[in-house]
Protein backbone atom coordinates (compact mmCIF):
# COMPACT_ATOMS: atom_id res chain seq x y z
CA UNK A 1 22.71 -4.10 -1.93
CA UNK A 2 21.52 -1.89 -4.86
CA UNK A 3 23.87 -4.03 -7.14
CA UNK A 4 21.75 -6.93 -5.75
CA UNK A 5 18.73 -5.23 -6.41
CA UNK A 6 19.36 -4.45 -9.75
CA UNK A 7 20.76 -7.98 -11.04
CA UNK A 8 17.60 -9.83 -9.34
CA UNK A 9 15.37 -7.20 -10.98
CA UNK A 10 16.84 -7.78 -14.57
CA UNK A 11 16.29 -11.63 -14.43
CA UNK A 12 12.94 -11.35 -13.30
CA UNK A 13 12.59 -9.19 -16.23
CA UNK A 14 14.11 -11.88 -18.50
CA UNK A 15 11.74 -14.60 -16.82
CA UNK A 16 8.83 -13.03 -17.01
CA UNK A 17 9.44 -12.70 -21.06
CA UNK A 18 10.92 -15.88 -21.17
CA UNK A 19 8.87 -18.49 -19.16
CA UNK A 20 4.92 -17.27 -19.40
CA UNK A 21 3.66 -20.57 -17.67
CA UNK A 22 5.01 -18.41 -14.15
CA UNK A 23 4.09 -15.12 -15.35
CA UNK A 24 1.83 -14.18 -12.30
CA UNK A 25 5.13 -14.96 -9.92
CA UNK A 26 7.22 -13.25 -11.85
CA UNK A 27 4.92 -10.10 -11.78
CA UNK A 28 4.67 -10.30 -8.08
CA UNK A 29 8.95 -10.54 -7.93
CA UNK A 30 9.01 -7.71 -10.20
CA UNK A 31 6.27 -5.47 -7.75
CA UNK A 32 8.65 -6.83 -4.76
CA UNK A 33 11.81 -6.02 -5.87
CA UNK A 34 10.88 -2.56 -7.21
CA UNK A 35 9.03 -1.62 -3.32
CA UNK A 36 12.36 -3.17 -2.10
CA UNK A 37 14.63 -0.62 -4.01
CA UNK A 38 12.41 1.98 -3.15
CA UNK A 39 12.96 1.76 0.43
CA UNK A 40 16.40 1.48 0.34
CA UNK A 41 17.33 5.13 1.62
CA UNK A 42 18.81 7.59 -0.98
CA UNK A 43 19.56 11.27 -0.80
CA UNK A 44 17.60 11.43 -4.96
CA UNK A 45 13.71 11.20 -4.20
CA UNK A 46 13.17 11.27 -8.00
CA UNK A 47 14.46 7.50 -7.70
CA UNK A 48 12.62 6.44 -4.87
CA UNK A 49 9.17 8.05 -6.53
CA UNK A 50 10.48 6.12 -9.57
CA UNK A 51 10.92 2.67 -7.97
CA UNK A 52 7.28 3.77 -6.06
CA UNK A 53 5.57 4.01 -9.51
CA UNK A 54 7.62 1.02 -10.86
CA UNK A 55 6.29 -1.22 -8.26
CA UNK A 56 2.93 0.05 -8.47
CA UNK A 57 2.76 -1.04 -12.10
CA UNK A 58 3.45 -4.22 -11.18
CA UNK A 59 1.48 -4.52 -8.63
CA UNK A 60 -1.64 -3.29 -10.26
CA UNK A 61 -1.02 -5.71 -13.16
CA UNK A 62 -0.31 -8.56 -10.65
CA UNK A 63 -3.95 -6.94 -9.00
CA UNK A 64 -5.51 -7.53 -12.39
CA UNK A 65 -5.02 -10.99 -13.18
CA UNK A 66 -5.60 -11.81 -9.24
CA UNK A 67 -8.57 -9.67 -8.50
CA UNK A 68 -9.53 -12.26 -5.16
CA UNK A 69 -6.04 -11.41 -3.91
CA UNK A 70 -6.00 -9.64 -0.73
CA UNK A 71 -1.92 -9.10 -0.53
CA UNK A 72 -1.94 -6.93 -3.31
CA UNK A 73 -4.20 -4.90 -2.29
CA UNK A 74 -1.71 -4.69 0.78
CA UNK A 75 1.10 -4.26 -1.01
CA UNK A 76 -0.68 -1.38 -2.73
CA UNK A 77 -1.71 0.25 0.03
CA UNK A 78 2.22 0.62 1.52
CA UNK A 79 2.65 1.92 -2.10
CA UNK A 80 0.14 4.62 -1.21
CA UNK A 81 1.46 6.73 1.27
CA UNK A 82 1.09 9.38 2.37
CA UNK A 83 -2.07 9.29 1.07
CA UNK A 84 -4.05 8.08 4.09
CA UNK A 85 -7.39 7.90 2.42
CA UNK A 86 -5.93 5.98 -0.78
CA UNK A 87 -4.52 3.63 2.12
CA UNK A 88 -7.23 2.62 3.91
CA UNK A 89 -9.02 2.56 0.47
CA UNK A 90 -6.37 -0.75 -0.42
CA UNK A 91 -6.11 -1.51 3.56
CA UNK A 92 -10.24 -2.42 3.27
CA UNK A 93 -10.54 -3.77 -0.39
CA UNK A 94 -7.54 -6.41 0.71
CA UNK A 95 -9.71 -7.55 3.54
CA UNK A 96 -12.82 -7.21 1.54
CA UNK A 97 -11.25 -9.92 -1.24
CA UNK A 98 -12.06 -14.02 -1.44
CA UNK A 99 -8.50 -14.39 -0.13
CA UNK A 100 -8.33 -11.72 2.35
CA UNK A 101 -4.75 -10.58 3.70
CA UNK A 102 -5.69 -10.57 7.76
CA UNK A 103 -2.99 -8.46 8.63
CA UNK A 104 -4.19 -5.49 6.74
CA UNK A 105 -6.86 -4.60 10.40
CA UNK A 106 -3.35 -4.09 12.22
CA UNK A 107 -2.40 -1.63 9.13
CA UNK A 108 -5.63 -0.07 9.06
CA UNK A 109 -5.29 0.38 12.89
CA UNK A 110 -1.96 1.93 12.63
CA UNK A 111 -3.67 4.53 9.62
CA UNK A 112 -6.57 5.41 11.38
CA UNK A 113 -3.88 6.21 15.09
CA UNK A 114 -1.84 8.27 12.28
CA UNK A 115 -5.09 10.26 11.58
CA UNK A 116 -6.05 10.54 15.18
CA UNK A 117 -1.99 11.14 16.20
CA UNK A 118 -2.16 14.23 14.00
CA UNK A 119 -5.96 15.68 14.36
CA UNK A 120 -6.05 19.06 15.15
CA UNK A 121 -7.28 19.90 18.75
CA UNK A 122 -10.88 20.09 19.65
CA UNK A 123 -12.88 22.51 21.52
CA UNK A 124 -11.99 22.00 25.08
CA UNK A 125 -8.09 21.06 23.46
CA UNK A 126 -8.86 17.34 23.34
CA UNK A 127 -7.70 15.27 20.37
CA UNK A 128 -10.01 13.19 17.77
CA UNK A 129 -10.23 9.21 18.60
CA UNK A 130 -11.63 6.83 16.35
CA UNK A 131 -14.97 5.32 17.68
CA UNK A 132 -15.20 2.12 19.36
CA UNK A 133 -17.67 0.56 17.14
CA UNK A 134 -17.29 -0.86 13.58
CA UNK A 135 -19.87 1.43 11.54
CA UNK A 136 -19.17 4.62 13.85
CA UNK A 137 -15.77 4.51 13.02
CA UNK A 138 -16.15 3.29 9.12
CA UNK A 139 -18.38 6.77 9.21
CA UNK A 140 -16.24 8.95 11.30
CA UNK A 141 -13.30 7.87 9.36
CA UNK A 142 -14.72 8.70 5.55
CA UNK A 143 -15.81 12.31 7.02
CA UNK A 144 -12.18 12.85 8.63
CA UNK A 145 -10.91 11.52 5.53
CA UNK A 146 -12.72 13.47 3.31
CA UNK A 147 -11.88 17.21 5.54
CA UNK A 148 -8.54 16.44 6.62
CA UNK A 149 -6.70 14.36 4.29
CA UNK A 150 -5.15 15.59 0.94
CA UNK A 151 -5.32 13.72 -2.19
């Protein structure tokens, strides 16, 4: 698979020197193939925060040619862990975008569970919940975000 990996990687490279009418794809590819390689398990985490910052790059220049693109933003966020506040950060600006990627409010929804999952007990020994409504829980999640969460 790595083998794979690594051959599809090098001719992406060599397309996205070579053929410039395709250059956004070929950015995209190149973002892919480097988040792909990073989640292939290996016992080294120096490669797999290698590959992480590889695909990053390529994201983020994919991001700034395609500002209105929603997926990025996506892809970005999955980048991001476990930074939960840099998350929901990408989670919200790829929903926020002229082509919004919808399935980033399941994502955010599995983020915000994480932050309730692992809140410290309350007085009384119950846990923290996101609110019900929209602007309670945009609130309550930038002031748990901002006590809890490490940069």
């Amino acid at each position: 698979m790595l083998n794979f990996i690594y051959l599809a990687y090098s001719m992406m490279a060599l397309l996205y020197e070579t053929v410039p009418a395709f250059e956004d794809t070929w950015i995209e590819c190149l973002g892919d193939l480097g988040r792909y390689r990073m989640a292939i398990k290996d016992e080294d985490i120096r490669d797999r925060e290698v590959w992480t910052s590889v695909s990053r790059y390529w994201y983020s220049k994919a991001s700034d040619k395609a500002p209105t693109t929603g997926r990025l933003y996506h892809h970005l966020a999955i980048l991001a862990r476990p930074n939960a506040l840099q998350q929901l950060y990408y989670y919200t600006k790829s929903l926020c975008v002229a082509v919004p990627f919808l399935s980033a409010r399941e994502s955010i929804l599995a983020t915000t569970g994480c932050l309730a999952a692992n809140a410290p007990p309350l007085p009384g020994g119950s846990r923290w919940r996101p609110p019900a409504s929209g602007a309670a829980r945009r609130g309550a999640l930038e002031v748990w975000s901002s006590k809890f969460c490490t940069a």
